[in-house]
Protein backbone atom coordinates (compact mmCIF):
# COMPACT_ATOMS: atom_id res chain seq x y z
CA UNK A 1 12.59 -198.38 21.46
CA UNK A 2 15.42 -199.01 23.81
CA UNK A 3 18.83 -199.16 22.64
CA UNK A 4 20.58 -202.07 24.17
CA UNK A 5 23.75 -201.46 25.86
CA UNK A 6 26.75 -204.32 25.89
CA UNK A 7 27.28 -205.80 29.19
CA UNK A 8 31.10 -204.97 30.22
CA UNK A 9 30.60 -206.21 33.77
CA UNK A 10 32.51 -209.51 33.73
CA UNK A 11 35.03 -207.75 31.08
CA UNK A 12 38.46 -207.90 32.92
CA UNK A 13 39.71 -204.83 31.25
CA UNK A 14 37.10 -202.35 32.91
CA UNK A 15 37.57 -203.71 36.44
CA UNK A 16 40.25 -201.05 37.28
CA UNK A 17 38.50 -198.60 35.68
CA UNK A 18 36.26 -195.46 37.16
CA UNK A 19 32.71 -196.09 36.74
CA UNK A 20 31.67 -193.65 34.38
CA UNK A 21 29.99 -190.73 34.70
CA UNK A 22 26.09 -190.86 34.29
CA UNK A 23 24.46 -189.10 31.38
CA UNK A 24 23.20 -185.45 32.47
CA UNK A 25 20.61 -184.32 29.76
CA UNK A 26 21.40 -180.70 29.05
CA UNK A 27 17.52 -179.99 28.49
CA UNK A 28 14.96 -180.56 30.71
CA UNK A 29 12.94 -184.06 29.13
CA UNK A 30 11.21 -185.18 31.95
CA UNK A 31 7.80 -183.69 30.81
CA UNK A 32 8.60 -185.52 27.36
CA UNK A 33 9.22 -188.86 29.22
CA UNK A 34 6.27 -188.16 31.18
CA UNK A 35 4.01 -187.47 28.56
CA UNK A 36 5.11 -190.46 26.63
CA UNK A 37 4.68 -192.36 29.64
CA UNK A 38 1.23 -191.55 29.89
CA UNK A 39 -0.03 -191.72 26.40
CA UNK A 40 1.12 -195.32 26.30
CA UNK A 41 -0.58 -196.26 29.45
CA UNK A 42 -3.65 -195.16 28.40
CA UNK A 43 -3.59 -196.69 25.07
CA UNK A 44 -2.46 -199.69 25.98
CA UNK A 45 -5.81 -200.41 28.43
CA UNK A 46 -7.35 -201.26 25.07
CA UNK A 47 -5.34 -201.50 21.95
CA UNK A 48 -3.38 -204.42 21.67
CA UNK A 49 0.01 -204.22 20.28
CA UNK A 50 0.86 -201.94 17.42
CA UNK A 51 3.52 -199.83 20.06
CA UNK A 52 4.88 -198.82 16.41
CA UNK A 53 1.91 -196.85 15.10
CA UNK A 54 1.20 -195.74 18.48
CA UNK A 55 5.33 -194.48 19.01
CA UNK A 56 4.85 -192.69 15.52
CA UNK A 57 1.66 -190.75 16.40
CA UNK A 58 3.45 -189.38 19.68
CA UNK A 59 6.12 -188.24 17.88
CA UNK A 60 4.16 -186.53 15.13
CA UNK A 61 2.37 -184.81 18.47
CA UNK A 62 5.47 -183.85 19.51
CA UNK A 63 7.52 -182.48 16.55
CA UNK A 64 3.84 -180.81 15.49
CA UNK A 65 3.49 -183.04 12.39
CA UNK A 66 0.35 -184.22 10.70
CA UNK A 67 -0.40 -188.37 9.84
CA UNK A 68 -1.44 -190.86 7.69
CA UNK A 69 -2.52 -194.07 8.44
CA UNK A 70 -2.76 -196.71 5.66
CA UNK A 71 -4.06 -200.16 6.84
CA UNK A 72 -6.92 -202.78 5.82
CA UNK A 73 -10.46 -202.62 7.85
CA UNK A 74 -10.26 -203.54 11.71
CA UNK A 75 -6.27 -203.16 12.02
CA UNK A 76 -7.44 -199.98 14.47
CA UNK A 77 -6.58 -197.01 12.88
CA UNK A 78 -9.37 -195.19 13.49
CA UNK A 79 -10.10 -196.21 17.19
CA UNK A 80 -6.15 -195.41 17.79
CA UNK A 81 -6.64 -191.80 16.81
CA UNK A 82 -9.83 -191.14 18.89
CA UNK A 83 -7.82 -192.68 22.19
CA UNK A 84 -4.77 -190.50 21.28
CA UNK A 85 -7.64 -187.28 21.39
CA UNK A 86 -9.17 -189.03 24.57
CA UNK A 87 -5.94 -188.87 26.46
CA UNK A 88 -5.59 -185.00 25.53
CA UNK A 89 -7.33 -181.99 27.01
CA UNK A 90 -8.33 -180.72 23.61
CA UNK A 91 -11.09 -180.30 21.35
CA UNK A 92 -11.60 -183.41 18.90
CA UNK A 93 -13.55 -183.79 15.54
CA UNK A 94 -13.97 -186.04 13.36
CA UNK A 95 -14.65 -185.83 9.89
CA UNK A 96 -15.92 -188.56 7.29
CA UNK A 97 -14.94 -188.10 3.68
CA UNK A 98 -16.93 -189.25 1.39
CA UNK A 99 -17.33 -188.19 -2.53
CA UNK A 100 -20.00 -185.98 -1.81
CA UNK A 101 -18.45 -183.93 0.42
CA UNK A 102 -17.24 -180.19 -0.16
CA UNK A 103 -14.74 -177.84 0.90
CA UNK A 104 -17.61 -176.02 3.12
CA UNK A 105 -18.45 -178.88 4.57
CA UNK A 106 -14.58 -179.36 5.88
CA UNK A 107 -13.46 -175.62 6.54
CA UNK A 108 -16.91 -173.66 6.95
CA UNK A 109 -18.60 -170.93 5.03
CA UNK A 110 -20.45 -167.32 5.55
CA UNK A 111 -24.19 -167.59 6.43
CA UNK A 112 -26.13 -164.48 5.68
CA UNK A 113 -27.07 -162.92 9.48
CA UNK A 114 -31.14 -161.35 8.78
CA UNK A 115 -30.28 -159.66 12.37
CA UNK A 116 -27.05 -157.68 11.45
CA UNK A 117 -27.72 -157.94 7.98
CA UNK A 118 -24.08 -159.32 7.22
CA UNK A 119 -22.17 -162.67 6.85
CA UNK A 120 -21.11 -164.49 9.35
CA UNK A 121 -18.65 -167.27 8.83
CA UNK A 122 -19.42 -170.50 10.74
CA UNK A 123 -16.81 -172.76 11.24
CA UNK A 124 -16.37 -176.56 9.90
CA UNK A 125 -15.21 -179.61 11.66
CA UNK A 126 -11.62 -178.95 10.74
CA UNK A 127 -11.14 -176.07 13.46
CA UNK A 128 -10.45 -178.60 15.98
CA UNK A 129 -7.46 -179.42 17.85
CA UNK A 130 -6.83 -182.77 16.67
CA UNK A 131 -8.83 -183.78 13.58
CA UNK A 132 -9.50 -187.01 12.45
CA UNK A 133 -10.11 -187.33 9.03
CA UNK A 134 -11.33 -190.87 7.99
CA UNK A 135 -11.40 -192.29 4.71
CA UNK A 136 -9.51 -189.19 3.15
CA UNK A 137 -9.38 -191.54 -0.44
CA UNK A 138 -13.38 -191.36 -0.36
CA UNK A 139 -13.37 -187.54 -1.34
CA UNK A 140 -12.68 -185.75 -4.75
CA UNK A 141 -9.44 -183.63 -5.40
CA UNK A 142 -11.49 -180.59 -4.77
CA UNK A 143 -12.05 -181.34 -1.17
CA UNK A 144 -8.86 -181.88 -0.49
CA UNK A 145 -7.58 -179.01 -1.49
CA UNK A 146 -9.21 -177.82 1.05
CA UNK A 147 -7.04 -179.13 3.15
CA UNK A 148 -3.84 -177.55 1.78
CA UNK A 149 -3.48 -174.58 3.70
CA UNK A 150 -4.64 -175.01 6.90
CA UNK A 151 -2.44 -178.51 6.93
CA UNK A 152 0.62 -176.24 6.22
CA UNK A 153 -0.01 -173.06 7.45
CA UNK A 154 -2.78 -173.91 10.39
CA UNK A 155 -4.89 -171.06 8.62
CA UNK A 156 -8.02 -170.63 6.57
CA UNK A 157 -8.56 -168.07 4.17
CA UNK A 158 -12.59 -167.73 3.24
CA UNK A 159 -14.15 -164.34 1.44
CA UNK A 160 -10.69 -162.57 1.96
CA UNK A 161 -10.49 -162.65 5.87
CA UNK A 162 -7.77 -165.31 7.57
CA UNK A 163 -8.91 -167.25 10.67
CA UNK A 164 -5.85 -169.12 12.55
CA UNK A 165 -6.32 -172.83 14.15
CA UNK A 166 -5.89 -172.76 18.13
CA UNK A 167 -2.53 -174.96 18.87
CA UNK A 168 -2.05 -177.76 19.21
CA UNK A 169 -3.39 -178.39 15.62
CA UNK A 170 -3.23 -182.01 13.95
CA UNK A 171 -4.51 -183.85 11.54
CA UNK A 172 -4.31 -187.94 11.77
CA UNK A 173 -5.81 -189.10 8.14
CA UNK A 174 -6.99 -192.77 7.50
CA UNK A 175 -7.01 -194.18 3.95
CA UNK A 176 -7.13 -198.37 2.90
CA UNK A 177 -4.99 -199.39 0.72
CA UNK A 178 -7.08 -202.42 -1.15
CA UNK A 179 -9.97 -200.71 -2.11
CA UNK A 180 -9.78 -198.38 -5.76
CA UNK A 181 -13.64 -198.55 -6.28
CA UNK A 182 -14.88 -195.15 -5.22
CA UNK A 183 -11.42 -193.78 -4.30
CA UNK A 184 -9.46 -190.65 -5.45
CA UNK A 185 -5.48 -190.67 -5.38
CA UNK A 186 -4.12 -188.20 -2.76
CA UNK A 187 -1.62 -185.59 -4.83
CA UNK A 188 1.44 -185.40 -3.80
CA UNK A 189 1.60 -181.93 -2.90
CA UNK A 190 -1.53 -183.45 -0.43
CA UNK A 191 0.86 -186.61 0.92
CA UNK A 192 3.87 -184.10 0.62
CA UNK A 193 1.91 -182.45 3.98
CA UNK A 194 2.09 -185.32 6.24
CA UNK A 195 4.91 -185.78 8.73
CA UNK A 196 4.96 -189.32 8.46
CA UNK A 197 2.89 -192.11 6.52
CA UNK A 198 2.78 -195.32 8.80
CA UNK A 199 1.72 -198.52 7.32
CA UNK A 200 -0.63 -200.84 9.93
CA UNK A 201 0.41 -204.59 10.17
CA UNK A 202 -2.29 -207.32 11.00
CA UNK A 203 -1.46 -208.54 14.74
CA UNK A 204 0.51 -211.23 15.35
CA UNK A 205 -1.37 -214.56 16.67
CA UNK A 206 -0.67 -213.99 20.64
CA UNK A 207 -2.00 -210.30 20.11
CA UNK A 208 -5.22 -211.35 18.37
CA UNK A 209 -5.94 -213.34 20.84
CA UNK A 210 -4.98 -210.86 23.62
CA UNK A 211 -7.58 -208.72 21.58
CA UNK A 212 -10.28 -211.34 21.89
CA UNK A 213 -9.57 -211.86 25.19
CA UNK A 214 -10.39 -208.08 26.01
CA UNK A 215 -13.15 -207.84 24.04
CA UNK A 216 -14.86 -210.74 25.88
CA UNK A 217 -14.06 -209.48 29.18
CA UNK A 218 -15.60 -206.15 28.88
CA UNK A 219 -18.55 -208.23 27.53
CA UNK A 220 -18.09 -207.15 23.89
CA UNK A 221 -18.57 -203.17 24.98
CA UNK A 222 -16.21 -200.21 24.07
CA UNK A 223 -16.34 -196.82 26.48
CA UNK A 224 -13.39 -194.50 25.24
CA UNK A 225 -14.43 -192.46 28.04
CA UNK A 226 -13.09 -194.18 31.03
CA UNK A 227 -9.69 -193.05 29.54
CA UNK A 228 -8.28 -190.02 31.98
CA UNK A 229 -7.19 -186.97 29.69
CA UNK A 230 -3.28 -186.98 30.91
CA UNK A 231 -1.74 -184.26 28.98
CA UNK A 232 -3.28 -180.71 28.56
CA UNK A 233 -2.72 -177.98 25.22
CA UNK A 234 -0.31 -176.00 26.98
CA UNK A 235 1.89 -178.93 28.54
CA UNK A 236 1.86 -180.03 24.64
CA UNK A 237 3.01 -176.37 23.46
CA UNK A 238 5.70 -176.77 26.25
CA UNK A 239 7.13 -179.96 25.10
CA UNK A 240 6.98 -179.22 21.73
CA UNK A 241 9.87 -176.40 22.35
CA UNK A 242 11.90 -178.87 24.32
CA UNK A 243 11.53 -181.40 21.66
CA UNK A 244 12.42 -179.00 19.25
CA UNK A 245 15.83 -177.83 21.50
CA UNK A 246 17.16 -181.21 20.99
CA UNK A 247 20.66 -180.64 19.47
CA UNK A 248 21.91 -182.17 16.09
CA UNK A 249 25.10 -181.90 14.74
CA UNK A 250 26.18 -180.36 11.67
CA UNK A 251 27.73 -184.11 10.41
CA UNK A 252 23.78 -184.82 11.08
CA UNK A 253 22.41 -182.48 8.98
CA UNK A 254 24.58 -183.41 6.17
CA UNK A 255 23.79 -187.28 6.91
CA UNK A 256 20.00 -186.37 6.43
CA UNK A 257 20.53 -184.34 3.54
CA UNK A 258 22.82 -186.65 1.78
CA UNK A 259 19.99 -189.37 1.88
CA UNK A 260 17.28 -187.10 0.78
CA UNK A 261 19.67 -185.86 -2.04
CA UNK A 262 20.13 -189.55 -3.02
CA UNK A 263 16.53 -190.08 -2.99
CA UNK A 264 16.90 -187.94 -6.52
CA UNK A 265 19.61 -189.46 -8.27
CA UNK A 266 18.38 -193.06 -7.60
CA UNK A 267 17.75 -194.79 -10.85
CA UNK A 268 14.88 -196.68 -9.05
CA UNK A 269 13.19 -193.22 -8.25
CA UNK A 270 11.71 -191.15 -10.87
CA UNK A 271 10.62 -188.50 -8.27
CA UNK A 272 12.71 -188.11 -5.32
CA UNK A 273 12.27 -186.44 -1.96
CA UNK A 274 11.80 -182.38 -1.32
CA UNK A 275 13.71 -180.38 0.89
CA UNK A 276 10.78 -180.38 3.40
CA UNK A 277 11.67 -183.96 3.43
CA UNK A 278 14.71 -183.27 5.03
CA UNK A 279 13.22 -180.75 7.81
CA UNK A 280 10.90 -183.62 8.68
CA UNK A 281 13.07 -185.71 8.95
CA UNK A 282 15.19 -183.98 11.56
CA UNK A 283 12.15 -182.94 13.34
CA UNK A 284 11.34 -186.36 13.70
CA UNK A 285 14.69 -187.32 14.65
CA UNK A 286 14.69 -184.87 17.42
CA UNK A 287 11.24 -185.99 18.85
CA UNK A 288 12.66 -189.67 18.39
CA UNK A 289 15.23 -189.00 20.65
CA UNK A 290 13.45 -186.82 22.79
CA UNK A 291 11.30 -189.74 24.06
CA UNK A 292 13.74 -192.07 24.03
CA UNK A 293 15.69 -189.13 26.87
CA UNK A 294 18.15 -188.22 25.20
CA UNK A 295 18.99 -184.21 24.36
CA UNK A 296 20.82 -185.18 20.86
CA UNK A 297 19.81 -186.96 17.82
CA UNK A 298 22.15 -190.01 16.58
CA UNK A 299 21.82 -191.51 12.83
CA UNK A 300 19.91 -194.93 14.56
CA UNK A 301 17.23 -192.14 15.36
CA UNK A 302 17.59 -190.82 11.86
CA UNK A 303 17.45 -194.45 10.81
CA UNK A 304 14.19 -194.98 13.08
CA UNK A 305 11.98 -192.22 11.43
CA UNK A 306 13.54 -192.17 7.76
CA UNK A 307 10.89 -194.81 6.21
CA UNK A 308 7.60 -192.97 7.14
CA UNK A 309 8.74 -189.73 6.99
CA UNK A 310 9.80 -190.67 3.30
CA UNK A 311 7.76 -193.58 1.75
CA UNK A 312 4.98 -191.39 0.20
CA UNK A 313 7.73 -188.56 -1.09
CA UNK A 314 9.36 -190.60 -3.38
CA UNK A 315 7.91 -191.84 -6.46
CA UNK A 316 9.50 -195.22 -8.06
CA UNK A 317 10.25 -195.70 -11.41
CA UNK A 318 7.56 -197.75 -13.33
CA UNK A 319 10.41 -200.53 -14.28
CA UNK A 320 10.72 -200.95 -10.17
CA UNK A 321 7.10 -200.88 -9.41
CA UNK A 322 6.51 -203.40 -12.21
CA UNK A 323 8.75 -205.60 -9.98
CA UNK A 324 6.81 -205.58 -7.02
CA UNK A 325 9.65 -203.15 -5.40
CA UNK A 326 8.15 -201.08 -2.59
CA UNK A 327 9.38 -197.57 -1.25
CA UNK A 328 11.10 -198.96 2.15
CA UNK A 329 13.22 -201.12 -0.01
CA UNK A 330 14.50 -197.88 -1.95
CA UNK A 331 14.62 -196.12 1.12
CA UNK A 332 17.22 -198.88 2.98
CA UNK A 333 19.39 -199.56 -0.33
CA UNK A 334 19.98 -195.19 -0.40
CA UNK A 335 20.71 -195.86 3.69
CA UNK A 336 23.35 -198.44 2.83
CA UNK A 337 25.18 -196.24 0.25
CA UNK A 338 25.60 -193.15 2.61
CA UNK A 339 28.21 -193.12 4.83
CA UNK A 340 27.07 -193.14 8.64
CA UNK A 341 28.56 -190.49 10.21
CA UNK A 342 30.65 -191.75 13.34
């Protein structure tokens, strides 16, 4: 995640100059390093590899976004998620969608109380802090629309009275891309909700067998709980405001929004980006370069978060698809055409 720096020492036009001065953050991001620090630690005692997936999923924590995951079987999606909720002092459900679920089953529903002689609303799996929802293909449209509001507005809204989610509130969905049997396209208004799709790679060879090697050493046995819970709700809350002080420039704004505006007059896109596009993608930005320590956002962090924030809001024309053209490669040919700002 590093940005490498060019090494000027043995460059004989610096030697006379002053060393220069270090960089003083003008926000506090030590608890954002810290936290990142942490998460990664305790990840990494037992998934192998994918930093990328695991990089994305802090920064959705951080800029208070929701995820997808998209991967085949056994690429870890879903075990990543529960160790993300292990490390956090939070409540954690998880929810398995399947075509005969329905929207009670997800958000809760009023139960007739013989004692008071009233209804009582009980609540569903989804008032959790961070809820995974696996399989999110498996159910019909009409369950998730369930998920609509609450995924926007972190409220539900059942027989007329509102109930608000506790923060932090997140939502880390897992769908497979192969299988069509038994599955039900996610709308777009539902896709339009997530901060940022990531796509899983298989491992490479030295991390598959790193995985086997694990595996055989704790004798084929998985105990999530000897993770330690390293970050609590409220330090969350707190970094979430610092990550969301990090400063971007006006020339970045109109970077961002000049991509997201070309995302709708590409001729290989028949349905471009929405403005909430372009807020995500400057939130994103910011919590990029939040835990990479720096107070401002630069286009390589725009750069960095563009292709999940935007490969399931834009649609590509059928003539593109046909061609085996996929969203990313869209996404970098509109990056190439907009001038970087310097």
């Amino acid at each position: 995640m590093s940005t490498e720096d060019k090494d000027t020492t043995n460059n004989p036009s610096n030697n006379n100059k002053p060393d220069a001065a270090p960089f003083e953050s003008r926000i506090d991001l030590s608890g954002v390093e810290s936290l990142v620090d942490d998460i990664r630690l305790e990840l990494g005692k037992i998934i192998v590899g994918q930093h990328r997936m695991v990089d994305l999923l802090i920064a959705a924590l951080l800029a208070d976004g929701h995820v997808l995951i998209e991967g085949v079987p056994g690429v870890a999606k879903t075990l990543t998620t529960k160790l993300l909720a292990q490390t956090i002092s939070a409540d954690f459900s998880r929810i398995q969608f399947t075509p005969d679920l329905m929207p009670a089953d997800v958000i809760g529903t009023s139960v007739f109380n013989p004692k008071s002689t009233d209804f009582e609303f009980k609540e569903g799996p989804i008032f959790s802090n961070i809820v995974l929802i696996d399989e999110i293909n498996r159910s019909p449209a009409k369950t998730q629309a369930a998920l609509f509001e609450v995924m926007e507005e972190r409220q539900i809204t059942v027989d007329g009275n509102t109930y608000f989610m506790e923060p932090p509130f997140m939502v880390v969905a897992t769908q497979n891309p192969i299988e069509h049997e038994g599955t039900y396209r996610l709308p777009e208004a539902q896709l339009d909700r997530f901060l940022f799709r990531i796509d899983v790679p298989y491992p490479s060879l030295d991390e598959e067998v790193d995985i086997l090697s694990g595996s055989y050493s704790r004798k084929n046995k998985l105990d999530i709980s000897t993770l330690n819970k390293v970050i609590s709700a409220e330090e969350i809350a707190k970094q979430r405001d610092v990550t969301a002080s990090v400063h971007v420039e006006p020339e970045l704004m109109k970077y961002i929004a000049e991509v997201i505006q070309n995302t709708r007059n590409s001729s290989s896109v028949s349905i471009g980006a929405s403005p909430r596009a372009s807020v995500f993608v400057m939130k994103a930005a910011q919590a990029w370069a939040a835990m990479n320590g720096r107070d401002f956002i630069t286009p390589e962090d725009v750069k960095e978060v563009i292709n999940p924030v935007l490969r399931h809001r834009i649609t590509l024309t059928p003539e593109k698809e046909m061609e085996g053209m996929k969203p990313d490669q869209v996404i970098q040919m509109i990056l190439e055409k907009v001038e970087v700002p310097r």
